[in-house]
N, C-alpha and C. Protein backbone atom coordinates (compact mmCIF):
# COMPACT_ATOMS: atom_id res chain seq x y z
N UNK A 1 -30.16 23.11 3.42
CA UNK A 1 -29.75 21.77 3.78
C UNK A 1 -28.42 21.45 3.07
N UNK A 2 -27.41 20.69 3.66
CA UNK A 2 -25.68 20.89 3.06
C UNK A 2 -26.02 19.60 2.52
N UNK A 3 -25.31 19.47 1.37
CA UNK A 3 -25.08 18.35 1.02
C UNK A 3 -23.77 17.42 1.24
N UNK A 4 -22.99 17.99 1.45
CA UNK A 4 -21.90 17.68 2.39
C UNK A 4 -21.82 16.62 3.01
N UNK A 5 -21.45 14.97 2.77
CA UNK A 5 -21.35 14.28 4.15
C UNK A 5 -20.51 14.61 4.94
N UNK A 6 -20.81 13.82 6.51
CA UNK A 6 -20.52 13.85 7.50
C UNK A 6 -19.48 12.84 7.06
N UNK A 7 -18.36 12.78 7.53
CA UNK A 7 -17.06 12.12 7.67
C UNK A 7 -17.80 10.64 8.75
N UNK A 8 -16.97 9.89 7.65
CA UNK A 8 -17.42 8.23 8.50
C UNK A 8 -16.98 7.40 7.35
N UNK A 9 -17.16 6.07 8.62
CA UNK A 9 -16.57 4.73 7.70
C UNK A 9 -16.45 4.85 6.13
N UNK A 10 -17.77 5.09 5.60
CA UNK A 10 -18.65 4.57 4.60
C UNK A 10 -17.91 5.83 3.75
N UNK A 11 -18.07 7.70 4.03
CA UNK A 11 -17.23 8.06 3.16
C UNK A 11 -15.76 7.55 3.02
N UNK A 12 -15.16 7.52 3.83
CA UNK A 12 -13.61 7.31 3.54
C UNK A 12 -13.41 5.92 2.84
N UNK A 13 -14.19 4.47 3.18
CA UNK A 13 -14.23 3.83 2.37
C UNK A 13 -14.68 4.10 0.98
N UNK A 14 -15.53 4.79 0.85
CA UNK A 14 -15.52 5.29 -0.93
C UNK A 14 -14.75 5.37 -1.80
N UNK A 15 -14.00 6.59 -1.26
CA UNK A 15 -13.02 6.88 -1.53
C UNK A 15 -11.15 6.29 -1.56
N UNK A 16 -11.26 5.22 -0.84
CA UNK A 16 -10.67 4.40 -0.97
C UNK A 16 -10.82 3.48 -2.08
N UNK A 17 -11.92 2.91 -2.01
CA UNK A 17 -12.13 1.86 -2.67
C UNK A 17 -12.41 2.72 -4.42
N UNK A 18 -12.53 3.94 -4.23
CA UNK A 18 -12.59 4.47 -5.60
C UNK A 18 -11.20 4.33 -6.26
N UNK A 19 -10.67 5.59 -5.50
CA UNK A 19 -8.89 5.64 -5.88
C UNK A 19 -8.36 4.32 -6.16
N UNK A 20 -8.66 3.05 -5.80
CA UNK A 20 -7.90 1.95 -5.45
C UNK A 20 -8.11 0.91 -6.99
N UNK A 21 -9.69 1.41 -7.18
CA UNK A 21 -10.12 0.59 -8.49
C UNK A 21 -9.05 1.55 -9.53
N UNK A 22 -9.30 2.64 -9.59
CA UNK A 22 -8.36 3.70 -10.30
C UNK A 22 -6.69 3.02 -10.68
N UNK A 23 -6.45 2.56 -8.91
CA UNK A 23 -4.93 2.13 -9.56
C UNK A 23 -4.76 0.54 -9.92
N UNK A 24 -5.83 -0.27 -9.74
CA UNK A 24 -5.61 -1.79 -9.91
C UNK A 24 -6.17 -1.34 -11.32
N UNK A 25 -6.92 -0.58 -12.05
CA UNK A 25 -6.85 -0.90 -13.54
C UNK A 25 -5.74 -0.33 -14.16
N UNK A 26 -5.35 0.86 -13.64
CA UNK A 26 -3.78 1.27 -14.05
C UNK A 26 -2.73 0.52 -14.56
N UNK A 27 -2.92 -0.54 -13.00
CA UNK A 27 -1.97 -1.16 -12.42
C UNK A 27 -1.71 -2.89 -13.49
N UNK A 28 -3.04 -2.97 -13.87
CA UNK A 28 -3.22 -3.86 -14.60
C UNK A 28 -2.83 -4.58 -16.15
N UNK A 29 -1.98 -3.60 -16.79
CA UNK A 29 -1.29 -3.98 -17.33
C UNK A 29 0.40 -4.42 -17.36
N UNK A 30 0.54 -3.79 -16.27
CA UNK A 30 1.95 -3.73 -15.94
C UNK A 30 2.03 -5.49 -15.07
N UNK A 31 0.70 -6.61 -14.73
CA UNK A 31 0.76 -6.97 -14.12
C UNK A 31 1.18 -7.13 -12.80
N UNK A 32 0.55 -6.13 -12.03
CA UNK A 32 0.88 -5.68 -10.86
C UNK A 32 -0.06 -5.59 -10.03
N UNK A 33 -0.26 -6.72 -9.16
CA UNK A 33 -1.77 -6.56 -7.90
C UNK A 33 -1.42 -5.41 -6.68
N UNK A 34 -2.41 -5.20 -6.44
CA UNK A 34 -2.40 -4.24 -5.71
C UNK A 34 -1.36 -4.32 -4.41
N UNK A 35 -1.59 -5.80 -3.65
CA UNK A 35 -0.71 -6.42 -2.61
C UNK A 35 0.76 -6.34 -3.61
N UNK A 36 0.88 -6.80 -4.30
CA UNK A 36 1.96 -6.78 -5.43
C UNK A 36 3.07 -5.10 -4.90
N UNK A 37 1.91 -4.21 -5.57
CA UNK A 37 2.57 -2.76 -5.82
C UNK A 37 3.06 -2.04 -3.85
N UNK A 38 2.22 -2.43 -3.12
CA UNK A 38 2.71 -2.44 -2.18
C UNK A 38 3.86 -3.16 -1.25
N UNK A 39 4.39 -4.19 -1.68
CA UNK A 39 4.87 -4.45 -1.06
C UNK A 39 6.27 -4.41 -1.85
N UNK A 40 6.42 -4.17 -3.55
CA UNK A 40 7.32 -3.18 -4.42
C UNK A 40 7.64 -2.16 -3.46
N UNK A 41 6.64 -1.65 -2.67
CA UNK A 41 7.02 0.08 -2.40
C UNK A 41 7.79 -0.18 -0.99
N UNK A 42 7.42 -0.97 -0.41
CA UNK A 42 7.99 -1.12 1.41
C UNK A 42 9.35 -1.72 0.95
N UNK A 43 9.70 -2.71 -0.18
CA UNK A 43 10.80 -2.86 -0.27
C UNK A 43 11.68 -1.56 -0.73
N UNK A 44 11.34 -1.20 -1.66
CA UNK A 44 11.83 0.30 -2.47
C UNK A 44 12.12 1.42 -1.29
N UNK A 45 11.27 1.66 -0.81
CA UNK A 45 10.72 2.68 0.61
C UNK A 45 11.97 2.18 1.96
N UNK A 46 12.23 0.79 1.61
CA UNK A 46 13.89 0.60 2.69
C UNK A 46 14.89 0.58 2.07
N UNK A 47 15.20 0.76 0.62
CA UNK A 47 16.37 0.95 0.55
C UNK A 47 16.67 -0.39 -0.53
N UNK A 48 15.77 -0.86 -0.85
CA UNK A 48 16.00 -1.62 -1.89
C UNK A 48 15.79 -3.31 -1.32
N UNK A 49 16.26 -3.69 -0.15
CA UNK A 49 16.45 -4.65 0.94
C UNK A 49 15.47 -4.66 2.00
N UNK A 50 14.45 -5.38 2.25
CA UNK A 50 13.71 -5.57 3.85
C UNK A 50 13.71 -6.94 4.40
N UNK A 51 13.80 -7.23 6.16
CA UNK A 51 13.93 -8.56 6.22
C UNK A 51 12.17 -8.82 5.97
N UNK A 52 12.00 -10.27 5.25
CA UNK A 52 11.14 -11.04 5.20
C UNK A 52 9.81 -10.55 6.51
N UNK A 53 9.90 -10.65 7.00
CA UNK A 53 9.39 -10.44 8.83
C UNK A 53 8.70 -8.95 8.34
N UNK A 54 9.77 -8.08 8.32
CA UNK A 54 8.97 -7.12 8.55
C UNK A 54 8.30 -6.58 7.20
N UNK A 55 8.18 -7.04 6.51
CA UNK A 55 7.54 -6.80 4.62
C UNK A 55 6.13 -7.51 5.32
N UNK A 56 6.20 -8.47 5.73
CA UNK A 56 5.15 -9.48 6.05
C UNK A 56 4.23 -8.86 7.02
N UNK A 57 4.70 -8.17 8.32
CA UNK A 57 4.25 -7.05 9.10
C UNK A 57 3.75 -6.03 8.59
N UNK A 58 4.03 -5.92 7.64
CA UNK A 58 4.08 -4.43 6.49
C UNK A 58 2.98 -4.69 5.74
N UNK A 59 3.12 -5.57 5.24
CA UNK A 59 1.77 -5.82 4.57
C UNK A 59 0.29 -6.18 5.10
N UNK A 60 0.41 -7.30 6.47
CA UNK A 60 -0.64 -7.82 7.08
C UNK A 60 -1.15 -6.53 8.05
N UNK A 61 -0.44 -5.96 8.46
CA UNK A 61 -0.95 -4.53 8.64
C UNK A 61 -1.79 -3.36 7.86
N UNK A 62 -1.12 -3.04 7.19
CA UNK A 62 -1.96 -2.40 6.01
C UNK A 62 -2.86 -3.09 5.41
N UNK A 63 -2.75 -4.11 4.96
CA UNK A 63 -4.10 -4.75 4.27
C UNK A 63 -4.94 -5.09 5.05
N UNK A 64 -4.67 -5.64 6.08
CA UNK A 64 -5.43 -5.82 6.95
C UNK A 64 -6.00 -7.66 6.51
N UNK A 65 -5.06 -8.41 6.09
CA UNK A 65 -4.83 -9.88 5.91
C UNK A 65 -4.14 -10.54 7.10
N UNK A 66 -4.15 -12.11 6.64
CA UNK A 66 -2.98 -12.59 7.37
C UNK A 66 -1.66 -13.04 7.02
N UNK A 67 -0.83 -13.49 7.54
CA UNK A 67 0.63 -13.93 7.26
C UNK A 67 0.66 -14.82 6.03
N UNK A 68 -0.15 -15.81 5.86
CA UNK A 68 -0.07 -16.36 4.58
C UNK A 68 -0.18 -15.75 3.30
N UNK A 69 -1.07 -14.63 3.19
CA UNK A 69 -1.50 -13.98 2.12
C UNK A 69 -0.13 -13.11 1.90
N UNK A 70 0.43 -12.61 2.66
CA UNK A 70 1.20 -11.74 2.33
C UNK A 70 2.71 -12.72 2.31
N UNK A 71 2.64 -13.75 2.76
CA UNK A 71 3.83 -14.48 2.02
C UNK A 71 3.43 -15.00 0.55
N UNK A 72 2.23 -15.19 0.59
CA UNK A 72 2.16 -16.02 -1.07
C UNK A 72 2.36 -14.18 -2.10
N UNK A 73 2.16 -13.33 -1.62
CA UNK A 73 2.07 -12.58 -2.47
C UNK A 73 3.87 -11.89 -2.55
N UNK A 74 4.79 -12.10 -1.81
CA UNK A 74 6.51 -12.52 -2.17
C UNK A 74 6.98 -13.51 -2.48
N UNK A 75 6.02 -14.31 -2.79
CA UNK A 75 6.37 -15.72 -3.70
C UNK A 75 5.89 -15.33 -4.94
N UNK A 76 4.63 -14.70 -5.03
CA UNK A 76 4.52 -14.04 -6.65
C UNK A 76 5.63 -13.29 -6.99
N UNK A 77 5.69 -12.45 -6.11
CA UNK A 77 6.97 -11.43 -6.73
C UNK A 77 8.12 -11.94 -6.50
N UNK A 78 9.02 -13.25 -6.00
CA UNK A 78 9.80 -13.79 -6.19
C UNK A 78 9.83 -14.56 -7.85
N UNK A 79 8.80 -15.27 -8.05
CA UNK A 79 8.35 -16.09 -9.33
C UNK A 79 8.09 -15.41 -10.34
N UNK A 80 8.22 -14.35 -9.83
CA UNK A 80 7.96 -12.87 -11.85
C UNK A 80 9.35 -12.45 -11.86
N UNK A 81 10.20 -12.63 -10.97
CA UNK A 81 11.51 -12.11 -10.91
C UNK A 81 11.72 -10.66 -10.32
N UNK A 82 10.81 -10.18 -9.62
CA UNK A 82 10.97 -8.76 -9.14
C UNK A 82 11.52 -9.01 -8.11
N UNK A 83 11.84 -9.81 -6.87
CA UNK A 83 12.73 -10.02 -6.15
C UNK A 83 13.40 -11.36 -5.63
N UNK A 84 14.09 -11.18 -4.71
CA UNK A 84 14.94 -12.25 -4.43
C UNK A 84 14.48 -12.36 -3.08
N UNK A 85 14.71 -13.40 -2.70
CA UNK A 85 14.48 -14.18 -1.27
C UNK A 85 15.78 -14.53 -0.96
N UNK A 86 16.27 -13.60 -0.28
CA UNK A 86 17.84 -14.33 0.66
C UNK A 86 17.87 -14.89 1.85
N UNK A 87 18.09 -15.98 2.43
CA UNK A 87 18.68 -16.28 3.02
C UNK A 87 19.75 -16.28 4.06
N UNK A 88 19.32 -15.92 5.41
CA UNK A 88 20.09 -15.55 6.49
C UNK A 88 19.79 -15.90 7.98
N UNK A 89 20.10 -15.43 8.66
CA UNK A 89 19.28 -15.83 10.00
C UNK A 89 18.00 -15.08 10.04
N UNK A 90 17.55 -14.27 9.35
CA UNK A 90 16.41 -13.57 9.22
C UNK A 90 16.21 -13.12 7.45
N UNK A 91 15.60 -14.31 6.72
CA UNK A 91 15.61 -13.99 5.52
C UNK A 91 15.12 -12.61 4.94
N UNK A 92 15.81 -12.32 3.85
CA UNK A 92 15.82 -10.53 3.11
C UNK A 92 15.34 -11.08 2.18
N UNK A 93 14.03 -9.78 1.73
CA UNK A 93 13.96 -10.03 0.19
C UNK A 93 14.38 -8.29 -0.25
N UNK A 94 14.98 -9.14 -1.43
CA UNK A 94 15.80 -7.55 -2.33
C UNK A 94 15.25 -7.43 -3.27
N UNK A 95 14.96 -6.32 -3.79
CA UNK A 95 14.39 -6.07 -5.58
C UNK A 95 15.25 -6.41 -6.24
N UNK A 96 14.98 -6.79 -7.30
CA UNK A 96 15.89 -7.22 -8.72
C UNK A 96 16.04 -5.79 -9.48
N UNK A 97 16.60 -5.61 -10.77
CA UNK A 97 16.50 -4.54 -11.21
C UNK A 97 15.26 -4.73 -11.96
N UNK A 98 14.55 -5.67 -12.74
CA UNK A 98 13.60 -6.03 -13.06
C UNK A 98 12.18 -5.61 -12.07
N UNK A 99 12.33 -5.46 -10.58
CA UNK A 99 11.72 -5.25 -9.34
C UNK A 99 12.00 -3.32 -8.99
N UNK A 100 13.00 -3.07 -9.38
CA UNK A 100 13.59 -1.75 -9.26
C UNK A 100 12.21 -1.16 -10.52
N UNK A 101 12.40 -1.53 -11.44
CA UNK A 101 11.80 -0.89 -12.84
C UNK A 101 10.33 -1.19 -12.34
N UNK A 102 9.90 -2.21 -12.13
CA UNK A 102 8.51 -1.88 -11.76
C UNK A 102 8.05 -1.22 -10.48
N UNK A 103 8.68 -1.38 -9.88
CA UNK A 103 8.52 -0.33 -8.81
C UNK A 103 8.60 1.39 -8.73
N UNK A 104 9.50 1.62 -9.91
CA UNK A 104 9.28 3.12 -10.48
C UNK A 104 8.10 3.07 -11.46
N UNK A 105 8.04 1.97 -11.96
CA UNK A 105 6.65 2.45 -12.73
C UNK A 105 5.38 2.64 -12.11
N UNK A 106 4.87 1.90 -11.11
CA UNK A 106 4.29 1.78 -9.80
C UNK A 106 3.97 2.85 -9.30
N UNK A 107 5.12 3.71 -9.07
CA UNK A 107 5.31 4.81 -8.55
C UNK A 107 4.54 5.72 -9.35
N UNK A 108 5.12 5.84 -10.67
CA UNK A 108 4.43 6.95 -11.69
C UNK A 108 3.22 6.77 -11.94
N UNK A 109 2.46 5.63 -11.86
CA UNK A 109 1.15 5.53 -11.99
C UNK A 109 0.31 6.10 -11.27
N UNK A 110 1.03 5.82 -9.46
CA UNK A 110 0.26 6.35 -8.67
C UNK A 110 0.44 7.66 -8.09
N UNK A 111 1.24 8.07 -9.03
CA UNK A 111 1.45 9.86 -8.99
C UNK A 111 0.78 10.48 -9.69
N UNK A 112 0.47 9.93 -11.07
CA UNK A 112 -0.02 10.24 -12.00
C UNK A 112 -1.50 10.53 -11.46
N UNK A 113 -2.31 9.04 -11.22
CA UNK A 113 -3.40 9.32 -10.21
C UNK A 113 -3.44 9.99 -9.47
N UNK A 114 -2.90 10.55 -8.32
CA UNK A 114 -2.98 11.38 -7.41
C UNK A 114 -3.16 12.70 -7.93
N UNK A 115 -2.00 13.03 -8.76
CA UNK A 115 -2.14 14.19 -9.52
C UNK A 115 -3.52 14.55 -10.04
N UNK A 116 -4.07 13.85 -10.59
CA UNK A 116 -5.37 13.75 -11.19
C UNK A 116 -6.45 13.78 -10.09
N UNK A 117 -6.49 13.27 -9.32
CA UNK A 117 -7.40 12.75 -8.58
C UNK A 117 -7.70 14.15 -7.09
N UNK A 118 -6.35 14.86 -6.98
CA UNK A 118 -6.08 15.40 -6.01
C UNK A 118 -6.36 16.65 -6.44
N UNK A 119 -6.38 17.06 -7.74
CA UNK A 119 -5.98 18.59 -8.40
C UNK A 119 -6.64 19.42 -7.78
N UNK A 120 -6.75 20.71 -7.71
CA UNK A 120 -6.99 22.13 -7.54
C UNK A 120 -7.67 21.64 -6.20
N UNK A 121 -7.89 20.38 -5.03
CA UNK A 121 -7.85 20.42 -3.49
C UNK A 121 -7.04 21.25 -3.30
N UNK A 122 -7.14 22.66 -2.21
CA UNK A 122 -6.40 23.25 -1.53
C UNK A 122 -5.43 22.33 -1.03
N UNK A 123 -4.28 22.63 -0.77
CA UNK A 123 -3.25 22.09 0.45
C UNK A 123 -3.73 22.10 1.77
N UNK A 124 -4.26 23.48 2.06
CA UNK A 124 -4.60 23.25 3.50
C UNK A 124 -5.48 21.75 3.83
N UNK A 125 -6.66 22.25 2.74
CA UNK A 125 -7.73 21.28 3.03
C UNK A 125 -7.30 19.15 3.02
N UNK A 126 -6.11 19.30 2.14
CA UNK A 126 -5.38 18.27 1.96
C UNK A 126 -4.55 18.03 3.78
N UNK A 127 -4.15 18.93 4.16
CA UNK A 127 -3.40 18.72 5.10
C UNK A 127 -4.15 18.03 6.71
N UNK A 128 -5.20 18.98 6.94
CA UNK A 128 -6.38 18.75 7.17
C UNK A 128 -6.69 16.71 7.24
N UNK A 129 -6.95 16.77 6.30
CA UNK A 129 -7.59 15.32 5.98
C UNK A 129 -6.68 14.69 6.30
N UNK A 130 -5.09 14.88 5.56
CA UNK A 130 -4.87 13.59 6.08
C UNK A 130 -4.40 13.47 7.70
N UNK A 131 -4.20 14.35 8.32
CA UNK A 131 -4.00 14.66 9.59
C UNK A 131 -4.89 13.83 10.82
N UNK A 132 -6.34 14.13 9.93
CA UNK A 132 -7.50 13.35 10.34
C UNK A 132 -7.91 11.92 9.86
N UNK A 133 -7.37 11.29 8.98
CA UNK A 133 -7.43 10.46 8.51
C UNK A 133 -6.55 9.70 9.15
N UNK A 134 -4.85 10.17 9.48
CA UNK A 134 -3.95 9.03 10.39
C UNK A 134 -4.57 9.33 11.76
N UNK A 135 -5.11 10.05 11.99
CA UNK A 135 -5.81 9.58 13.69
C UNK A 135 -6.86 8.34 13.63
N UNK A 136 -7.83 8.71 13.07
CA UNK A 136 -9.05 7.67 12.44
C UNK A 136 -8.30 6.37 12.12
N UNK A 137 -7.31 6.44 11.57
CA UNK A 137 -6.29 5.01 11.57
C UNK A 137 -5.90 4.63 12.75
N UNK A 138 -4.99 5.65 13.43
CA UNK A 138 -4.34 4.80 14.47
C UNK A 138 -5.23 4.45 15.45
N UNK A 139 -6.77 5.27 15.67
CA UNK A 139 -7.60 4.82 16.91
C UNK A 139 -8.42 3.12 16.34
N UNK A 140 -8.57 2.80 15.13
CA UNK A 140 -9.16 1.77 14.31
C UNK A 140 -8.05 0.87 14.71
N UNK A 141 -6.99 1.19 14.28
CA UNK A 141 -5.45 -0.21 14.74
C UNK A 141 -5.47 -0.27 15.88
N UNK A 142 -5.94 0.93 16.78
CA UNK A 142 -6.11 0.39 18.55
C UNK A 142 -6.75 -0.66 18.81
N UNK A 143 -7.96 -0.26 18.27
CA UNK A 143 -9.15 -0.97 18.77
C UNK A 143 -8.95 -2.28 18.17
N UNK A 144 -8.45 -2.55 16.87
CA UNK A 144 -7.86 -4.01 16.59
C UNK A 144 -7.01 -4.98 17.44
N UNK A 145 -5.94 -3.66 17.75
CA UNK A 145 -5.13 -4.81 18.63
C UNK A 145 -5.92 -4.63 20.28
N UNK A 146 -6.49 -4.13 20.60
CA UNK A 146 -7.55 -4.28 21.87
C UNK A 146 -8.19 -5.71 21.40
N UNK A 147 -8.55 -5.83 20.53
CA UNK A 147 -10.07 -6.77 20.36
C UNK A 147 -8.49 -8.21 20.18
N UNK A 148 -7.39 -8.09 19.60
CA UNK A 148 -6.97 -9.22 19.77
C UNK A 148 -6.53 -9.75 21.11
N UNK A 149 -6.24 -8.62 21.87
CA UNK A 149 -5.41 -9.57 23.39
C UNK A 149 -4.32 -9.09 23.55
C-alpha cells in the first residue's frame, strides 16, 4: 500500500500554506506581510516602477482578494516609506531605496527558504511539478473567471 498522496487541493494547499508560514515568520522581523513582500517583488520584478492598476491586478490576482485590500496594502508600503505613489494619468508606484533594500532582503529570505526547503528534490522531479502546478493554476483562474461572467 503507497503512502504517497494523490495530488489535490488539500496536498498542494499544505504545502503552500507550510512554505508560506516559513516565510511570514522569516518575514516577520523585517516587518514585512506577506501581501507586503509581494507586491515589493512585482514592483522590483518591473523594473523598479509599476502603474498603480496593474500592481493592484497583480496582487488581487494572486492573492486571490479584492481591490481594496491590495490598495490598503500600497498605502502600507507607501506609509513605511518603501514606495512612492506618483501621480500621472495612470498613477506609478516606485520603490524608494529604503523599498529597493527591503525588497533584496525579501528576496534572500525567500531563497534562503527555498534553498532549504527544496534541497536534494531532483530537478527533474522539480520541473515536473511545477509544470503541473501552472496548469492546475491556470485551469482554477479559468474556472474563476467562468464563475464571474
Amino acid at each position: 500500500m503507497s503512502t504517497t498522496p494523490t495530488l489535490n487541493g488539500q496536498v498542494v494547499g499544505l504545502a503552500h500554506y507550510a512554505t508560506r508560514a516559513v516565510l511570514e515568520r522569516e518575514l516577520a522581523p523585517t516587518g514585512t506581510s506577506f501581501p507586503q513582500a509581494l507586491a515589493l517583488n512585482a514592483v522590483a520584478n518591473a523594473g523598479g516602477t509599476l502603474d498603480s492598476s496593474r500592481l493592484v491586478d497583480r496582487t488581487t490576482s494572486t492573492l486571490k482578494t479584492d481591490a481594496a485590500a491590495a490598495l490598503a496594502t500600497i498605502a502600507e508600503l507607501a506609509e513605511a516609506g518603501l514606495v512612492r505613489v506618483l501621480p500621472a494619468d495612470e498613477a506609478r508606484v516606485d520603490l524608494t531605496d529604503a523599498g529597493r533594500a527591503r525588497q533584496r532582503r525579501v528576496a534572500e529570505i525567500s531563497a534562503g527558504i527555498a534553498g532549504r526547503v527544496y534541497a536534494d528534490i531532483p530537478a527533474a522531479d522539480l520541473a515536473v511539478t511545477a509544470r503541473v502546478l501552472t496548469l492546475v493554476t491556470e485551469r482554477a483562474n479559468a474556472e474563476l473567471a467562468a464563475a464571474r461572467g
